[in-house]
C-alpha atoms as a PDB file:
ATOM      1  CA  UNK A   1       0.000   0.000   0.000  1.00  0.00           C
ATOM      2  CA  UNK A   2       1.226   3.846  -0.927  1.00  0.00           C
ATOM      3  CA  UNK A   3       0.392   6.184   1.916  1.00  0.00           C
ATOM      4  CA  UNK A   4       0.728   9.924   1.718  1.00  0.00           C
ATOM      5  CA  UNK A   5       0.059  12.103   4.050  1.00  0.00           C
ATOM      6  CA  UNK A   6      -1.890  15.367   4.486  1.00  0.00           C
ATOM      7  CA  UNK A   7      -1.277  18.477   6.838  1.00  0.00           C
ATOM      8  CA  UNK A   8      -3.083  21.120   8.158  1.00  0.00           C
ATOM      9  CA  UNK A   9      -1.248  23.448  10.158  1.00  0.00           C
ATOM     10  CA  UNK A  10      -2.177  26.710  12.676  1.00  0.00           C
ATOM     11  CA  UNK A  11      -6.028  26.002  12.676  1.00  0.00           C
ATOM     12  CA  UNK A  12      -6.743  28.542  15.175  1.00  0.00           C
ATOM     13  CA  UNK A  13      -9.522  29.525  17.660  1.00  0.00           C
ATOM     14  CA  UNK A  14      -9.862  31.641  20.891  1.00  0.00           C
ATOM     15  CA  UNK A  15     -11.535  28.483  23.166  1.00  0.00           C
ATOM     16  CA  UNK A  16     -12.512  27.785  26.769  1.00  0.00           C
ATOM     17  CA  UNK A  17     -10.286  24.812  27.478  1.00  0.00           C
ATOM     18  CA  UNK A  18      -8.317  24.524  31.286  1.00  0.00           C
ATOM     19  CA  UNK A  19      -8.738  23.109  34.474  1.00  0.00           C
ATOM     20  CA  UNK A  20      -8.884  26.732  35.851  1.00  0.00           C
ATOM     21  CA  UNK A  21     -12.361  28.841  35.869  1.00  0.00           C
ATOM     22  CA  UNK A  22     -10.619  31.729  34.845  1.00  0.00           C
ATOM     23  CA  UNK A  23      -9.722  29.278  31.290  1.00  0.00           C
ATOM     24  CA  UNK A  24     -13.297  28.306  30.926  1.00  0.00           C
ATOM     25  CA  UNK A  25     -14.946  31.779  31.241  1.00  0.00           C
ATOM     26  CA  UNK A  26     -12.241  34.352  29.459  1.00  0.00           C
ATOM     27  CA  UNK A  27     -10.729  31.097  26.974  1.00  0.00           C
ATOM     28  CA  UNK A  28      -7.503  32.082  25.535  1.00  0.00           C
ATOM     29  CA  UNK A  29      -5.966  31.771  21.816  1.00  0.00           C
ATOM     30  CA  UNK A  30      -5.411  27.291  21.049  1.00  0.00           C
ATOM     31  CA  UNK A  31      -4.213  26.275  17.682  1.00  0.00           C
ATOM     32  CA  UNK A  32      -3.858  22.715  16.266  1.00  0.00           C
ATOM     33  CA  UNK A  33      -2.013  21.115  13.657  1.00  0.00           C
ATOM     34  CA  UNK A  34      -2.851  17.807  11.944  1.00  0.00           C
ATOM     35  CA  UNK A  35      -0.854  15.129   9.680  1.00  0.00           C
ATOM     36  CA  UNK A  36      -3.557  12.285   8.138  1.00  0.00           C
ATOM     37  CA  UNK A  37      -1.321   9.119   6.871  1.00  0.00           C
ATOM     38  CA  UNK A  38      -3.673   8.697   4.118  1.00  0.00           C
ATOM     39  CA  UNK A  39      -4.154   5.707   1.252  1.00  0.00           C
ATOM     40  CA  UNK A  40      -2.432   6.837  -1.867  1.00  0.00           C
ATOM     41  CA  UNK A  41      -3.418   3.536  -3.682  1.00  0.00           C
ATOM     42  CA  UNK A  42      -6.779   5.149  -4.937  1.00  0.00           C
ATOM     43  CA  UNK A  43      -6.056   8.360  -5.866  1.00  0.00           C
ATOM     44  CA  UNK A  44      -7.984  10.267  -8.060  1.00  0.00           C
ATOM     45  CA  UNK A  45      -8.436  13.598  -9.252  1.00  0.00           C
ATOM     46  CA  UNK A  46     -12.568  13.549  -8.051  1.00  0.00           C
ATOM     47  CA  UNK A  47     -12.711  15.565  -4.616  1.00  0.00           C
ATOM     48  CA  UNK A  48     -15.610  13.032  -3.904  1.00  0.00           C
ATOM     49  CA  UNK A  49     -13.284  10.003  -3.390  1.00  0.00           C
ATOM     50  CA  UNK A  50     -10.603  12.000  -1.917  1.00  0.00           C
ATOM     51  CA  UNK A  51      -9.746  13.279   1.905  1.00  0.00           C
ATOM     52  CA  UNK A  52     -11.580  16.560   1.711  1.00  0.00           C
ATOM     53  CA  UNK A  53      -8.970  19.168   3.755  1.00  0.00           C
ATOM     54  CA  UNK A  54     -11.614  21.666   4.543  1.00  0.00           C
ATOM     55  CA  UNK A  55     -13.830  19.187   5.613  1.00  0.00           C
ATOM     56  CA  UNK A  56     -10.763  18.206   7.918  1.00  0.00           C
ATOM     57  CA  UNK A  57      -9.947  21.526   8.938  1.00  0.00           C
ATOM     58  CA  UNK A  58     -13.966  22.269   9.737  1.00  0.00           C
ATOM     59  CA  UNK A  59     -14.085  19.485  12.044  1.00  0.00           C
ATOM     60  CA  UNK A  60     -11.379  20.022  13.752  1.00  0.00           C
ATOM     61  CA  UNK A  61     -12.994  23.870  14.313  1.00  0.00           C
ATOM     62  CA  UNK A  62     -15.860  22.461  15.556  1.00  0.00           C
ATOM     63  CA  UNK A  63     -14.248  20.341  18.245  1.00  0.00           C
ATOM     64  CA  UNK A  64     -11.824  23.172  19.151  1.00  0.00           C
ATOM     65  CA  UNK A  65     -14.623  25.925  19.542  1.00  0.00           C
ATOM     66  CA  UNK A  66     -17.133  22.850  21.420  1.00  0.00           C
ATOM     67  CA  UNK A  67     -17.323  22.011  24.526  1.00  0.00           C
ATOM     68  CA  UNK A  68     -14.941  22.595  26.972  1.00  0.00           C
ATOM     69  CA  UNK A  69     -12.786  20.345  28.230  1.00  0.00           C
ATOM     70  CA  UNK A  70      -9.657  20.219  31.043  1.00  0.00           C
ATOM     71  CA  UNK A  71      -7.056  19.070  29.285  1.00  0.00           C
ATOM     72  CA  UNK A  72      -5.074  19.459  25.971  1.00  0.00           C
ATOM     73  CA  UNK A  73      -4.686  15.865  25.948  1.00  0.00           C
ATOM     74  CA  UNK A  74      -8.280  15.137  25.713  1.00  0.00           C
ATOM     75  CA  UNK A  75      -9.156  17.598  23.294  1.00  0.00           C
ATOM     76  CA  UNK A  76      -6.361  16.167  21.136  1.00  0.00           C
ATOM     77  CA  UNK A  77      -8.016  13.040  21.521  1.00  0.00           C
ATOM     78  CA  UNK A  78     -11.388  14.004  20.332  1.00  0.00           C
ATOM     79  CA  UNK A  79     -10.117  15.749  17.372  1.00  0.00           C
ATOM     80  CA  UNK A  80      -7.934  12.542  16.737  1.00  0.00           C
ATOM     81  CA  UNK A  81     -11.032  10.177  16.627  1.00  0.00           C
ATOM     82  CA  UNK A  82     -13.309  12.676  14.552  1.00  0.00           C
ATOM     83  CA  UNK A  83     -10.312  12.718  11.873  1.00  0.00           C
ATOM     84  CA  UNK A  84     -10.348   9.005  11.487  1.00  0.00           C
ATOM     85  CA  UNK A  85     -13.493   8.618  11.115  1.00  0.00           C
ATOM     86  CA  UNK A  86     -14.251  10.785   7.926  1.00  0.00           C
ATOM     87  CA  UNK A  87     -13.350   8.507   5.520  1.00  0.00           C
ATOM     88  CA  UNK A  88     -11.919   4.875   5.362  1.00  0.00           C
ATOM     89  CA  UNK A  89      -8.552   6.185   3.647  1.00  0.00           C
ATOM     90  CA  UNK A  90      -7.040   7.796   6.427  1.00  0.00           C
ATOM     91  CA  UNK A  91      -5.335   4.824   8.307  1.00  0.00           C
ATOM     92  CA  UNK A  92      -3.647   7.140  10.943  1.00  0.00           C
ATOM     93  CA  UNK A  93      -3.718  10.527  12.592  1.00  0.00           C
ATOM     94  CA  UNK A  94      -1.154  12.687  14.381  1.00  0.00           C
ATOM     95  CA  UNK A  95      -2.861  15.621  16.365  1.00  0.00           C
ATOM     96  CA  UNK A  96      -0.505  18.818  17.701  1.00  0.00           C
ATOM     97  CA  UNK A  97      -2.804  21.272  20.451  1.00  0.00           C
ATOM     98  CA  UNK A  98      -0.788  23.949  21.317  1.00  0.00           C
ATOM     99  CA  UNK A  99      -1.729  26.027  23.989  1.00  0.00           C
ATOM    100  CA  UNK A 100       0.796  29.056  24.087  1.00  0.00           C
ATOM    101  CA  UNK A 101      -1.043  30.976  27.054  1.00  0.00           C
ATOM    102  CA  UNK A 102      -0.957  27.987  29.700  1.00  0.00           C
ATOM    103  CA  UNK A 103      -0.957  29.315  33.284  1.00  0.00           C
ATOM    104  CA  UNK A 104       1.936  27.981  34.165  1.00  0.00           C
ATOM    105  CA  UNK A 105       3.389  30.252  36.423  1.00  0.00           C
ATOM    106  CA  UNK A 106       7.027  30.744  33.760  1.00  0.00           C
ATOM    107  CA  UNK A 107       7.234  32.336  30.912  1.00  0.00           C
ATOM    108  CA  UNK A 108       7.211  30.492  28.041  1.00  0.00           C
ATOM    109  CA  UNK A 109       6.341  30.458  24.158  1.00  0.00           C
ATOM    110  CA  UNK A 110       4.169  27.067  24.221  1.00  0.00           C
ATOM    111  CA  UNK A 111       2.525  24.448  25.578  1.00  0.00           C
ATOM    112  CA  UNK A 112       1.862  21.303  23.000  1.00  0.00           C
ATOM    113  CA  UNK A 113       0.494  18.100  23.445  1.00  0.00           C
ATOM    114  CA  UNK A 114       1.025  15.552  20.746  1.00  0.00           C
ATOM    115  CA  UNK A 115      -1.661  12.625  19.976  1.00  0.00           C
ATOM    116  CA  UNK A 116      -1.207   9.607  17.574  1.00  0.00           C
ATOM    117  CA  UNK A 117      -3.432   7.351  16.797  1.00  0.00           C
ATOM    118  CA  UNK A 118      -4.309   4.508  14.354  1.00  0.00           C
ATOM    119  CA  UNK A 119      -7.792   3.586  12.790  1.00  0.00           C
ATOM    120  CA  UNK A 120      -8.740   0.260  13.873  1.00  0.00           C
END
């Protein structure tokens, strides 16, 4: 099998995401970036059989700008299992969230949690 892959990078959104209330009622700037390993095999030039990006990218919106959740790693999580499940020819999905206002308590430029997973 040929697999190629597809990326979307910097989909952005100001989100209520955190453990703290100040996150979930002020949100803060998130952006996500997301690589599909996708089935080159079938390839064609019809948008119908292929892996549509902006239906990719308004998924992953969706999710981002949804319900809040505490942490980066589960929001990675949903957006991973949304992305496999738009079509059969994506056989794997690596999610990026970065969060670059995390209330740490030290400056810093990012915070990014990175998700893999397979379809099954």
């Amino acid at each position: 099998m040929t697999y190629g892959q597809i990326t979307l990078t910097g989909i952005r959104a100001h989100a209520n995401h955190g453990v703290l209330a100040s996150e979930r009622e002020l949100g803060q700037p998130f952006s996500v970036d997301v690589s599909l390993d996708v089935d080159m095999d079938t390839v064609s030039d019809d948008l119908i059989q292929a892996v549509n990006y902006a239906t990719v990218a308004q998924r992953v919106l969706n999710i981002l700008t949804g319900e809040p959740v505490s942490l980066i790693e589960t929001l990675a999580g949903k957006i991973a299992d949304t992305v496999l499940a738009i079509s059969p020819r994506v056989h794997s999905v690596q999610v990026t969230v970065h969060k670059p206002h995390a209330p740490v308590g030290v400056a810093l430029d990012d915070v990014a949690v990175t998700y893999r997973k397979d379809a099954e």
